[in-house]
N, C-alpha and C. Protein backbone atom coordinates (compact mmCIF):
# COMPACT_ATOMS: atom_id res chain seq x y z
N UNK A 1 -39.60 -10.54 33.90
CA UNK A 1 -38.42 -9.78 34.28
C UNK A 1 -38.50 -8.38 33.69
N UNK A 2 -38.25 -7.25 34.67
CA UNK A 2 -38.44 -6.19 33.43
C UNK A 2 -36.54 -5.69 33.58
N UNK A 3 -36.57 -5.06 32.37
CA UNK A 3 -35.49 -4.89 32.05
C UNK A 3 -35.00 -3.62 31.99
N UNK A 4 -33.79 -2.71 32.27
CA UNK A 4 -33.83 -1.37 32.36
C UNK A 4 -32.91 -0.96 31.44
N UNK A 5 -32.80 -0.11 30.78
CA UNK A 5 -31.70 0.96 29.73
C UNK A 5 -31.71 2.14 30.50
N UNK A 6 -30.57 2.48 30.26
CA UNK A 6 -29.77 3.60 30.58
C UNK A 6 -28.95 4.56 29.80
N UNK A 7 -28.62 5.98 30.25
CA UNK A 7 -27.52 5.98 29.85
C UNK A 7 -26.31 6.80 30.26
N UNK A 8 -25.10 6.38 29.93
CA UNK A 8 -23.85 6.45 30.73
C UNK A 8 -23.00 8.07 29.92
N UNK A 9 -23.14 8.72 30.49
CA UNK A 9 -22.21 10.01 29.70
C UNK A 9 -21.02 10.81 30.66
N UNK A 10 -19.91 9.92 29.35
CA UNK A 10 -18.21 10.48 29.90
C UNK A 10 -17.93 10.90 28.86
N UNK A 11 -16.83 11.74 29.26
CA UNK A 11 -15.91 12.38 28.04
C UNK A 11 -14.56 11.12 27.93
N UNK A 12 -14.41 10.64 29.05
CA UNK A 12 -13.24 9.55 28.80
C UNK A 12 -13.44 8.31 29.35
N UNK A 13 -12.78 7.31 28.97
CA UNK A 13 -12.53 5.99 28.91
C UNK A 13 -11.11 5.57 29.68
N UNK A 14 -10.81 5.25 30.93
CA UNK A 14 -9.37 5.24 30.96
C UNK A 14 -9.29 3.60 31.58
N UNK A 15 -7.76 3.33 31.54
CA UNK A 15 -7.82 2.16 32.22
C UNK A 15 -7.60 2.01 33.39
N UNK A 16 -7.41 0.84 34.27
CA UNK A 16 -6.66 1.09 35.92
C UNK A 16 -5.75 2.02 36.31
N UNK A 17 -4.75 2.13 35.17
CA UNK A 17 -3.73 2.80 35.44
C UNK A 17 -3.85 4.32 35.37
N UNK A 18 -4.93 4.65 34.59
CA UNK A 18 -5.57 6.44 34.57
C UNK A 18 -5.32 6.71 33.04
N UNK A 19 -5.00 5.71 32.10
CA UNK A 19 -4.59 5.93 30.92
C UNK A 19 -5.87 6.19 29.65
N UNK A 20 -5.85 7.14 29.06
CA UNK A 20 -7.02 7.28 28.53
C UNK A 20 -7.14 6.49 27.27
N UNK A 21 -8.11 5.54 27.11
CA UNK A 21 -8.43 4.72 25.66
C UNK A 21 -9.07 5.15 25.02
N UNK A 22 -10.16 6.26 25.41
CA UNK A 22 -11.03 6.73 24.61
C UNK A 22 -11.26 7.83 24.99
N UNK A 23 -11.24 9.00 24.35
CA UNK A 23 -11.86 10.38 24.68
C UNK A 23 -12.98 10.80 23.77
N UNK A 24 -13.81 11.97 24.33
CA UNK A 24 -14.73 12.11 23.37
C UNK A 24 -15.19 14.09 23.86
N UNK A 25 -15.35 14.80 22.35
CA UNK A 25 -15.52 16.26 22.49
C UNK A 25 -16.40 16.84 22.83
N UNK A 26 -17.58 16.10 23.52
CA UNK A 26 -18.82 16.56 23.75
C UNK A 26 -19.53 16.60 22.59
N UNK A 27 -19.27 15.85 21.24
CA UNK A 27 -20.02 16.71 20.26
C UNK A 27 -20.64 14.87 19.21
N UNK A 28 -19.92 13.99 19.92
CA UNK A 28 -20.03 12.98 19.23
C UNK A 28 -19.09 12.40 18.67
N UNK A 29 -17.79 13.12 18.56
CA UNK A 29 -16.08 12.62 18.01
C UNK A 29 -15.52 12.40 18.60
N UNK A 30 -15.45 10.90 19.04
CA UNK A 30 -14.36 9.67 19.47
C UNK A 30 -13.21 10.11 19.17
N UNK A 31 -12.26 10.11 20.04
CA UNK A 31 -10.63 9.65 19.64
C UNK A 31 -10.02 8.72 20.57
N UNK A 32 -9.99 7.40 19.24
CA UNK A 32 -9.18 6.46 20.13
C UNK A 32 -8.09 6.57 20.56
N UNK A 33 -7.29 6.56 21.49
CA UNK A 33 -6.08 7.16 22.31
C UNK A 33 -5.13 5.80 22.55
N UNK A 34 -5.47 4.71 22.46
CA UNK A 34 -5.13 3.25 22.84
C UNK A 34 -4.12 2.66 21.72
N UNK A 35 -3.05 2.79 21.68
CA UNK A 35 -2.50 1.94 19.91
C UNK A 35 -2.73 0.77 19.17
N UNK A 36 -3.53 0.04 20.49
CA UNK A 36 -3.96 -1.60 20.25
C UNK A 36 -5.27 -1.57 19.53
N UNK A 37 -6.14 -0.05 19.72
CA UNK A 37 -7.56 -0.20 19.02
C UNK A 37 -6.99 0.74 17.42
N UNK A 38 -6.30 1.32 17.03
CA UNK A 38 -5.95 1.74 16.24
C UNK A 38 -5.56 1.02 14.85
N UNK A 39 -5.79 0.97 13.72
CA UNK A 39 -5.38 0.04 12.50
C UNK A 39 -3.96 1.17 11.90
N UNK A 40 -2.81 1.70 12.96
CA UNK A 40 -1.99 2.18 12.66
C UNK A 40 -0.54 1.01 12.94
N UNK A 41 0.35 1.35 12.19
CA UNK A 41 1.29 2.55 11.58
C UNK A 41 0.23 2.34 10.07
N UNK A 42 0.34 3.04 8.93
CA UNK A 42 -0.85 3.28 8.05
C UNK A 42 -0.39 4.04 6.83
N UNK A 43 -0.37 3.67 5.64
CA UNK A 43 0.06 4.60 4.65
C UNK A 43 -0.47 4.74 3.81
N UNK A 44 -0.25 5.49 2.66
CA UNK A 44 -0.80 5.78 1.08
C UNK A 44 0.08 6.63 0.06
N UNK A 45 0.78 6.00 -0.65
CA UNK A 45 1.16 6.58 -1.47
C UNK A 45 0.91 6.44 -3.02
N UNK A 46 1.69 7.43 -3.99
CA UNK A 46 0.71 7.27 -5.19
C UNK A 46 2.01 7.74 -6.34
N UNK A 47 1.89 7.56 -7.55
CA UNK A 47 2.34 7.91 -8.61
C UNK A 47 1.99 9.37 -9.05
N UNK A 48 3.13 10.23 -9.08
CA UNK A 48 2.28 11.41 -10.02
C UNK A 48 2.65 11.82 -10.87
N UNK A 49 3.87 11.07 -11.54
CA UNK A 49 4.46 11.28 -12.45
C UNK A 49 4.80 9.73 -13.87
N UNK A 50 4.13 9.74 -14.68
CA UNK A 50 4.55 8.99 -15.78
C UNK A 50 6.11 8.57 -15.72
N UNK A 51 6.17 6.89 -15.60
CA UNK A 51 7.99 6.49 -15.28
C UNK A 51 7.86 5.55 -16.51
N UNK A 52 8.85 5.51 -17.10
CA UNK A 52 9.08 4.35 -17.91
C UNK A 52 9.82 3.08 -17.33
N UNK A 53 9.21 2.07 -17.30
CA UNK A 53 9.57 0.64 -16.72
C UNK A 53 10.62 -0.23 -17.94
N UNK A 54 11.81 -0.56 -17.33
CA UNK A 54 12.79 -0.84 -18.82
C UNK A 54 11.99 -2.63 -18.80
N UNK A 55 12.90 -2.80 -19.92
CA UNK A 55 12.23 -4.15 -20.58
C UNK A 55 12.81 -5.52 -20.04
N UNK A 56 11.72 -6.09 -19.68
CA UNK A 56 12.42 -7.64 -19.56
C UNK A 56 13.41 -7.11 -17.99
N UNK A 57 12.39 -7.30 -16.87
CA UNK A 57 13.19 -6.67 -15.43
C UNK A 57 11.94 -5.96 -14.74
N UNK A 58 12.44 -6.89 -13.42
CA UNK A 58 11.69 -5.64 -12.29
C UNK A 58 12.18 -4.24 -12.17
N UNK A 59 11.37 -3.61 -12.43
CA UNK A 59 11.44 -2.27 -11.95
C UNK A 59 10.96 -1.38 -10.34
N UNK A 60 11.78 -0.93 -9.75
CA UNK A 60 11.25 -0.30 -8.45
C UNK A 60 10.23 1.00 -9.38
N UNK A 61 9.11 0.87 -8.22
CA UNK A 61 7.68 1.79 -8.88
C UNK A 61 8.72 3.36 -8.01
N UNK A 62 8.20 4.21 -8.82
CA UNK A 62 8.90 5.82 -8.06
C UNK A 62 7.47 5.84 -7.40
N UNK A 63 6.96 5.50 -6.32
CA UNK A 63 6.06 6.74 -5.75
C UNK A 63 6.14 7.97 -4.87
N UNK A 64 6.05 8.93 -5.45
CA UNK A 64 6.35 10.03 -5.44
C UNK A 64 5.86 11.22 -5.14
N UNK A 65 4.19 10.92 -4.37
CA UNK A 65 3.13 11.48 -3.80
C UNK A 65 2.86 10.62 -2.37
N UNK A 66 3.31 11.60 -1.51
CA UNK A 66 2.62 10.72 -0.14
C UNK A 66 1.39 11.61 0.48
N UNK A 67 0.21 10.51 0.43
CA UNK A 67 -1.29 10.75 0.81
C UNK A 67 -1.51 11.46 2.18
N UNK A 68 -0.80 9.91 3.25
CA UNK A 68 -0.68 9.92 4.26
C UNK A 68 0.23 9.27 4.88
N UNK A 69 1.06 9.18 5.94
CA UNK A 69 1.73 8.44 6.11
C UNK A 69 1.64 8.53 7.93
N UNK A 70 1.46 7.81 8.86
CA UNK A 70 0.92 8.13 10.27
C UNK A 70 2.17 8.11 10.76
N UNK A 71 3.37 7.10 10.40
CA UNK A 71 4.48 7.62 11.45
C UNK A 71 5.41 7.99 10.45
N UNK A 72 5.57 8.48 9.06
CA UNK A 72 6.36 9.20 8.52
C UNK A 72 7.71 8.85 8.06
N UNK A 73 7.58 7.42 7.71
CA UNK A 73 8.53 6.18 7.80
C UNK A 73 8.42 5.66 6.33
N UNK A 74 7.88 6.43 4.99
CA UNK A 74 7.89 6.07 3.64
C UNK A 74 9.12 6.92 3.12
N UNK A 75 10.17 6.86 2.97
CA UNK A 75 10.70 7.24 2.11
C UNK A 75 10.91 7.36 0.23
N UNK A 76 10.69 9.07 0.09
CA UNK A 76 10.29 8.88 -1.68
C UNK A 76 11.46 8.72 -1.95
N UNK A 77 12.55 9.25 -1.65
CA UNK A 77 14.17 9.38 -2.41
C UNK A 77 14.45 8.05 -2.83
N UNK A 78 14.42 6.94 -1.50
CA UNK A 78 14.67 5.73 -2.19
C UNK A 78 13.59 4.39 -2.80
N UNK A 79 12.46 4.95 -2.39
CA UNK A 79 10.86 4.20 -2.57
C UNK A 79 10.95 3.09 -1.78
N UNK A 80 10.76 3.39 -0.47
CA UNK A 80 10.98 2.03 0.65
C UNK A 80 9.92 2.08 1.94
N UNK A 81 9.33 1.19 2.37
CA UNK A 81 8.44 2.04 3.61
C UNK A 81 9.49 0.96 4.71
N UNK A 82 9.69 1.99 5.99
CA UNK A 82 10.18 1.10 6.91
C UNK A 82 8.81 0.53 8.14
N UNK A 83 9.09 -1.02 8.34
CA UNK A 83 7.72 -1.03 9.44
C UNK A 83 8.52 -1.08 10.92
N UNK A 84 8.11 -0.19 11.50
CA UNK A 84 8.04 -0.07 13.29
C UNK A 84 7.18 -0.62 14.17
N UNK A 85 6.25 -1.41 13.67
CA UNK A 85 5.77 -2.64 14.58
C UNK A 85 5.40 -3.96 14.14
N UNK A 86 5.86 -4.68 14.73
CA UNK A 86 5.45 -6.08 14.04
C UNK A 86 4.08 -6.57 14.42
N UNK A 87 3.35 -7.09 13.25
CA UNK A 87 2.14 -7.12 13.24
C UNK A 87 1.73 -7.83 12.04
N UNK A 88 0.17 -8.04 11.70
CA UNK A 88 -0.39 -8.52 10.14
C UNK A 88 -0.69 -7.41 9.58
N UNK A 89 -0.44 -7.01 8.43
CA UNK A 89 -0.74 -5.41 7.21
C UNK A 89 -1.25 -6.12 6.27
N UNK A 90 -2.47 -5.14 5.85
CA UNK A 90 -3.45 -5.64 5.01
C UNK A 90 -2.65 -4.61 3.93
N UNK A 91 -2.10 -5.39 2.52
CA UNK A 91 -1.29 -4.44 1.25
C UNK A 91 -2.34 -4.65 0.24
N UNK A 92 -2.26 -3.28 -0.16
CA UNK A 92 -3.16 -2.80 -1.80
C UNK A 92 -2.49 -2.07 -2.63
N UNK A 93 -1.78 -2.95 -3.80
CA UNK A 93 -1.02 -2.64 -4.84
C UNK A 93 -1.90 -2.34 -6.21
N UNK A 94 -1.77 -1.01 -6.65
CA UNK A 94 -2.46 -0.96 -8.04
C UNK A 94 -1.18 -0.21 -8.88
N UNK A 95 -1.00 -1.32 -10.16
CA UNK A 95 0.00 -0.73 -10.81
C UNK A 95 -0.97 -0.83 -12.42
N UNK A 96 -1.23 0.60 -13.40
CA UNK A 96 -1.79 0.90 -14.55
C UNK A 96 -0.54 0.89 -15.38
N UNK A 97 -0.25 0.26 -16.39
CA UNK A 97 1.01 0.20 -17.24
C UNK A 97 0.60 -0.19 -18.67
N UNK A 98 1.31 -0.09 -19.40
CA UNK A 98 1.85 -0.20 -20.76
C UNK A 98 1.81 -1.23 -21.08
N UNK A 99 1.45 -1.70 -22.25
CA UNK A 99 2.02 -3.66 -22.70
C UNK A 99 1.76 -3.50 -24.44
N UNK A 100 2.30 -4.08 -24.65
CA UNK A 100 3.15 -3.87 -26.32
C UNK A 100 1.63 -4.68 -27.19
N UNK A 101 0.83 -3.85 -27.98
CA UNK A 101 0.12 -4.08 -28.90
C UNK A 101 0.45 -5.35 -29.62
N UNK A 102 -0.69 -6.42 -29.91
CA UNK A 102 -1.04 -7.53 -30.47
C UNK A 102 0.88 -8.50 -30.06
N UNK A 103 0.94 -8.47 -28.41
CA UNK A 103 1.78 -9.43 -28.27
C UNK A 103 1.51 -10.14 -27.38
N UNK A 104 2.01 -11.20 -26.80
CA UNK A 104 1.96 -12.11 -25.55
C UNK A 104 2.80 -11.63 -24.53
N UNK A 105 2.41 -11.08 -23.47
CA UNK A 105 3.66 -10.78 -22.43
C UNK A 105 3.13 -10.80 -21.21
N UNK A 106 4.30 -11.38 -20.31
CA UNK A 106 4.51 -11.65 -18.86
C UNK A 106 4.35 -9.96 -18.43
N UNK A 107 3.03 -9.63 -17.43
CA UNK A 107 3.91 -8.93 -16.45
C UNK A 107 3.01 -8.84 -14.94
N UNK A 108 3.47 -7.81 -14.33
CA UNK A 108 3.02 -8.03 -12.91
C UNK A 108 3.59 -6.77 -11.75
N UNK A 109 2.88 -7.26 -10.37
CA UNK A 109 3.32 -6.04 -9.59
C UNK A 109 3.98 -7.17 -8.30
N UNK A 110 5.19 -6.81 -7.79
CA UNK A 110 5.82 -7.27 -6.57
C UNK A 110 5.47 -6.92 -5.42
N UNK A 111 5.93 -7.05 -4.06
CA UNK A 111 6.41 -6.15 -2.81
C UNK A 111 7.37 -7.37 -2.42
N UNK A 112 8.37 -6.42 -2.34
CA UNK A 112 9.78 -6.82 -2.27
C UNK A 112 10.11 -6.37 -0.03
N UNK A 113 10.60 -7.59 0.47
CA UNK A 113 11.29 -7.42 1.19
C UNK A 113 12.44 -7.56 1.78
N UNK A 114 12.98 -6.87 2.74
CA UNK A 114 14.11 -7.04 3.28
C UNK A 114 14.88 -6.51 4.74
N UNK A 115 15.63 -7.06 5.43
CA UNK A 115 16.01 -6.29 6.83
C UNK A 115 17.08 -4.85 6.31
N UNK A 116 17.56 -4.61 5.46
CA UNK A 116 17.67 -3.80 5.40
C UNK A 116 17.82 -2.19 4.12
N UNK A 117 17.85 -1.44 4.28
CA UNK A 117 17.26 -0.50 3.42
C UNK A 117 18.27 -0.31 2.31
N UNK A 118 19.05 -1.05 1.81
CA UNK A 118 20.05 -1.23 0.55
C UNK A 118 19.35 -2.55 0.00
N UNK A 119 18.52 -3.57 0.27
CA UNK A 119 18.03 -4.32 -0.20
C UNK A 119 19.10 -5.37 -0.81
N UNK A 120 20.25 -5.53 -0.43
CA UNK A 120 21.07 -6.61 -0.84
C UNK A 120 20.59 -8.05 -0.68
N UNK A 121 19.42 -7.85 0.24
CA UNK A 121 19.11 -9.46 0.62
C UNK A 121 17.45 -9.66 0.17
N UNK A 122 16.76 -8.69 -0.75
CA UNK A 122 15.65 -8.53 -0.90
C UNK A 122 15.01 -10.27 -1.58
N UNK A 123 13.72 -10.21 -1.05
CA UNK A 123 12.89 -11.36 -1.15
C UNK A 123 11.69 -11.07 -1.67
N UNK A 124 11.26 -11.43 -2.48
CA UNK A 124 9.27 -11.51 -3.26
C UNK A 124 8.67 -11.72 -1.91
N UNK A 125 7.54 -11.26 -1.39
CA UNK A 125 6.69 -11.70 -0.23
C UNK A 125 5.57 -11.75 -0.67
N UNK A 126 4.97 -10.78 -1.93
CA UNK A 126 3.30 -10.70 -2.91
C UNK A 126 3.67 -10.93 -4.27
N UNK A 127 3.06 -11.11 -5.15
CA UNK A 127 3.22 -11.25 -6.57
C UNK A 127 1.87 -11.73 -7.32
N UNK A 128 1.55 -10.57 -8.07
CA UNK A 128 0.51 -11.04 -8.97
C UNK A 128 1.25 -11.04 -10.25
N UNK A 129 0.89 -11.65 -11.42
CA UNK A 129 1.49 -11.97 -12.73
C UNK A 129 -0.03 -12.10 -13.60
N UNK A 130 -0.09 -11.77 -14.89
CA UNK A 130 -0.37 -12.04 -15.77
C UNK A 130 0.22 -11.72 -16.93
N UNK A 131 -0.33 -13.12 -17.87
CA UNK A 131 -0.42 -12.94 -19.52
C UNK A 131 -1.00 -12.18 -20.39
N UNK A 132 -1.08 -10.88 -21.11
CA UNK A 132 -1.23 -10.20 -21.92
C UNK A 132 -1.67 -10.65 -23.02
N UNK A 133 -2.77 -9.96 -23.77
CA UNK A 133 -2.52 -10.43 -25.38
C UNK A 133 -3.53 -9.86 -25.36
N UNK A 134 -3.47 -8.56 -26.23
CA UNK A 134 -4.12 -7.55 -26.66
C UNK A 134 -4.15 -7.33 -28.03
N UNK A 135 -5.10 -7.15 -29.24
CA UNK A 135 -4.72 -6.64 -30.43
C UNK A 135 -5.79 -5.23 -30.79
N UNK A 136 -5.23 -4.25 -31.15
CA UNK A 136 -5.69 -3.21 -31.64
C UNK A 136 -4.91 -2.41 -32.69
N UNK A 137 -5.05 -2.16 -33.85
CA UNK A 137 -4.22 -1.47 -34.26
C UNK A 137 -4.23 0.42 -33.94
N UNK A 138 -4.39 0.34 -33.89
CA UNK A 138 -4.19 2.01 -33.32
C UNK A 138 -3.66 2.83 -31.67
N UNK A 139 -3.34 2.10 -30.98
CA UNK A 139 -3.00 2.26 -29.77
C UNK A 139 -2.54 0.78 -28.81
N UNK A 140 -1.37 1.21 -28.21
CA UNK A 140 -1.01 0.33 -27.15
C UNK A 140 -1.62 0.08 -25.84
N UNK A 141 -2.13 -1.10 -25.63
CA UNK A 141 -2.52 -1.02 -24.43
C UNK A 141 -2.16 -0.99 -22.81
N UNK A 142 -3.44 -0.67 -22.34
CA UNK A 142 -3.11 -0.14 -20.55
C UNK A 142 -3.79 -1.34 -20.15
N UNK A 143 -3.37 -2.13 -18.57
CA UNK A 143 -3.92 -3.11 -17.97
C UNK A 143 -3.05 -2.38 -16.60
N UNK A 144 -4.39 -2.89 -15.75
CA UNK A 144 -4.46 -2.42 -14.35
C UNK A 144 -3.77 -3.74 -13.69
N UNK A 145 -2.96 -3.65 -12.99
CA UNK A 145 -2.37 -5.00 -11.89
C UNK A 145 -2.74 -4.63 -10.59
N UNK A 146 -3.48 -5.74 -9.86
CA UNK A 146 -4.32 -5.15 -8.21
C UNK A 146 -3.29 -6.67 -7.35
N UNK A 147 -2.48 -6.11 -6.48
CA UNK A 147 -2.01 -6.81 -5.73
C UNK A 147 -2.91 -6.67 -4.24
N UNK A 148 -3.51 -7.50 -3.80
CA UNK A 148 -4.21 -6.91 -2.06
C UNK A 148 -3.97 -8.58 -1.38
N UNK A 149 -3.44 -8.38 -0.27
CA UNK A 149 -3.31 -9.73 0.70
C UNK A 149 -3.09 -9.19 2.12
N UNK A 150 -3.16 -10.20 3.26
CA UNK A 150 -2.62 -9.65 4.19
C UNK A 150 -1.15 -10.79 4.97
N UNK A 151 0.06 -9.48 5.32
CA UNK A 151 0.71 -10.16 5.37
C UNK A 151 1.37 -10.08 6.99
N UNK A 152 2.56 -10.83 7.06
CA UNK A 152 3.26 -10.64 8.63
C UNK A 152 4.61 -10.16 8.38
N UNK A 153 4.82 -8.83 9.31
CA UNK A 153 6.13 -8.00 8.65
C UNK A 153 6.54 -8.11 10.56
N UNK A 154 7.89 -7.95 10.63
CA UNK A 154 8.60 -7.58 11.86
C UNK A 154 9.10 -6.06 11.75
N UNK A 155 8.89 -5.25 13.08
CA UNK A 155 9.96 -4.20 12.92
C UNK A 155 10.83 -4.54 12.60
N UNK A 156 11.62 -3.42 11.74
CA UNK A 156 13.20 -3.66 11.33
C UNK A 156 13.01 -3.78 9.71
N UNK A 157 11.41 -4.18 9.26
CA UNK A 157 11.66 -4.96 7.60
C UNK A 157 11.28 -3.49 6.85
N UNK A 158 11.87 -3.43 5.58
CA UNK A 158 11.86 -2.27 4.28
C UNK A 158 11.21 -3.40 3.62
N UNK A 159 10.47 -2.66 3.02
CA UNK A 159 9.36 -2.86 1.82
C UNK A 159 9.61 -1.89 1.04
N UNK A 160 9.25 -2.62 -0.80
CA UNK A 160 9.49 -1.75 -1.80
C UNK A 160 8.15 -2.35 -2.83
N UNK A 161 7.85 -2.15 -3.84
CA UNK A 161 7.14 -2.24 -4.62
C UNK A 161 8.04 -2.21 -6.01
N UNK A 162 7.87 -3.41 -6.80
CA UNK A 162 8.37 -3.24 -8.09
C UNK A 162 7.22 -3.72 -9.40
N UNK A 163 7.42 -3.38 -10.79
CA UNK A 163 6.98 -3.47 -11.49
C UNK A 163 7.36 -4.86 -12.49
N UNK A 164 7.04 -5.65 -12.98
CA UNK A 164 7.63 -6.88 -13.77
C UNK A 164 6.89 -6.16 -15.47
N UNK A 165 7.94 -5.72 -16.14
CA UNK A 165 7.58 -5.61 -17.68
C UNK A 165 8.24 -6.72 -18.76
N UNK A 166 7.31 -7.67 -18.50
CA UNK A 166 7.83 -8.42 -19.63
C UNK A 166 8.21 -8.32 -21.48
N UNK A 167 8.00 -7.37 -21.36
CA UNK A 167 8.16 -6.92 -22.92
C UNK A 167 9.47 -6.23 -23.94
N UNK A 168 9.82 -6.37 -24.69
CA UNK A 168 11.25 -6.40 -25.07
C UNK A 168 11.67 -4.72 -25.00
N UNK A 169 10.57 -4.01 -24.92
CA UNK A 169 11.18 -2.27 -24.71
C UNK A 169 10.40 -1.74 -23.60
N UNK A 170 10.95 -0.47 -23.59
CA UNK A 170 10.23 -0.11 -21.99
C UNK A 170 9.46 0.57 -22.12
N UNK A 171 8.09 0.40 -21.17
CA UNK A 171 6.80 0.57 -21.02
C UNK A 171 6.71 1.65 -19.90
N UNK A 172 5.61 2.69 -20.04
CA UNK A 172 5.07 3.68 -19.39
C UNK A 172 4.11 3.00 -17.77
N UNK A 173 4.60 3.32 -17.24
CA UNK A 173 3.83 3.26 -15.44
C UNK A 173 2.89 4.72 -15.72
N UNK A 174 2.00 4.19 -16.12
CA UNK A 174 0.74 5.06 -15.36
C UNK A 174 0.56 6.28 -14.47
N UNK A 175 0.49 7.39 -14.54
CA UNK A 175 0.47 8.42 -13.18
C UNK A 175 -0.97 8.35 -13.07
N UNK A 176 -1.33 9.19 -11.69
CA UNK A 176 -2.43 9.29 -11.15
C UNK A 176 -3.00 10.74 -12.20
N UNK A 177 -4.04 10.70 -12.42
CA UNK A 177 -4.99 11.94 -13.27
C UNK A 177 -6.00 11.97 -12.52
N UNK A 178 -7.05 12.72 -13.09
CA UNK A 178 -8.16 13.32 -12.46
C UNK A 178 -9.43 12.11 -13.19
N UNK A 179 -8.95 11.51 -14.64
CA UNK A 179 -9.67 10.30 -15.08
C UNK A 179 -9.54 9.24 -14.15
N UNK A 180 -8.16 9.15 -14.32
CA UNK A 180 -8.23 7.52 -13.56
C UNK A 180 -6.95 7.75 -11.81
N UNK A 181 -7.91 8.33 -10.89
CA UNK A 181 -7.40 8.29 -9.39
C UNK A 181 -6.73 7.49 -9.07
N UNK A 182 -5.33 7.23 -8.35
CA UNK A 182 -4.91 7.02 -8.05
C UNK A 182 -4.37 5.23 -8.82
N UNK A 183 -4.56 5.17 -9.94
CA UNK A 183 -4.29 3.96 -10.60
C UNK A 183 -2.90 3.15 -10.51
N UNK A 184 -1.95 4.11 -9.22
CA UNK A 184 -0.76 3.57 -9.74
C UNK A 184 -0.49 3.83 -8.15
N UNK A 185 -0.70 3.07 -7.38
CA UNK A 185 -0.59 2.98 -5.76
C UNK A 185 -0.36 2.36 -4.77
N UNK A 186 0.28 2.81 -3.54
CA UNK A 186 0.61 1.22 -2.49
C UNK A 186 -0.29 2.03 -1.18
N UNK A 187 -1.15 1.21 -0.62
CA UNK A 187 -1.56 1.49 0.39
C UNK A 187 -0.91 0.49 2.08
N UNK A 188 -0.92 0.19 2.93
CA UNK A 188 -1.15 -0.50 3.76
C UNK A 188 -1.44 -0.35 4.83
N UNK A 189 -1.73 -0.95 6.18
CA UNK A 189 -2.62 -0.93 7.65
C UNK A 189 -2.17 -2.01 8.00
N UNK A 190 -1.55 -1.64 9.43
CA UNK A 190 -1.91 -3.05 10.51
C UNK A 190 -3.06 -3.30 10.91
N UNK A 191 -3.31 -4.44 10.69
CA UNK A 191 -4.82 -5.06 10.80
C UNK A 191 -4.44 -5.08 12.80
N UNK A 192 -6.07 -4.87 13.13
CA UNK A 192 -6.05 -4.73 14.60
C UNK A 192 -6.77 -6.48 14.51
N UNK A 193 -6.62 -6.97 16.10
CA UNK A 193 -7.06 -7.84 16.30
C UNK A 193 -6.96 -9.36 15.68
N UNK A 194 -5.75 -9.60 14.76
CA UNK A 194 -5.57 -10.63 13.73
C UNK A 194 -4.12 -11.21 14.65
């Protein structure tokens, strides 16, 4: 059998209807045009300011640097992202914090949900936790908390991010530096195809 290659050169991709899924600049740069091939609505936000987390209590994280945000639906004033499509979101929580020298303590990073943006009815949906126990005498220590899962949100749901400081006084949240990037962060993506 012999077999033949070819090749096919468009600038666009459309469907029956004339709708374009794919365009391209002559130069080699794709733009997917389709919302179904897209891993959007899509965010990143970050810490840039040192917060103190009070003791013994969730704390809402301030993030207070937005990276990116594709439909512009993170609010910093109240630290909430709203989702506008229902779908599976792949979440990446990094919270760098404080924990009280040569003690035992509970702590951890949340994502808190709820239908609406006063959070009167808010619910745990992620939660990582650990036990502490650090001894040094000369400095308090820092431990990184990595929350990442993927979850199922409906339009309509607010998401928040909180901090769990188990320790009897209140502890420093981490800002982002030029040492340690972005150590104190919520990312997420609708996963395509899940």
């Amino acid at each position: 059998d012999n077999i033949m290659a070819g090749i096919l050169k468009v600038d666009q991709y459309q469907d029956f209807n004339g709708n374009n899924i794919m365009t391209s600049d002559g130069s080699g740069n794709v733009t997917v045009n389709a919302t179904g091939m897209k891993n959007t609505p899509a965010f990143a936000v970050l810490v840039g300011s040192t917060q103190v987390a009070s003791a013994s209590s969730f704390n809402v994280v301030d993030f207070d640097t937005v990276s990116f945000d594709s439909e512009s639906e993170f609010n910093t004033t109240n630290n909430y992202y709203k989702i506008t499509e229902t779908g599976k979101y792949l979440i990446q929580i990094q919270i760098r914090a404080q924990h009280t020298n040569n003690a035992q303590e509970y702590h951890g990073a949340a994502l808190y949900k709820d239908t609406s943006s006063s959070f009167s009815g808010e619910s745990i949906v992620a939660y990582t936790r650990m036990l502490t126990a650090y001894g040094n005498q000369t400095y308090s220590p820092e431990f990184q908390h990595s929350l990442s899962d993927i979850i199922s949100f409906t339009n309509g749901d607010y998401l928040r991010v909180k901090y769990y400081n188990g320790s009897g006084s209140g502890k420093n949240i981490s800002a982002t530096t030029a040492d340690i990037p972005r150590c104190t962060s919520w990312s997420m993506m609708k996963v395509i195809g899940a």
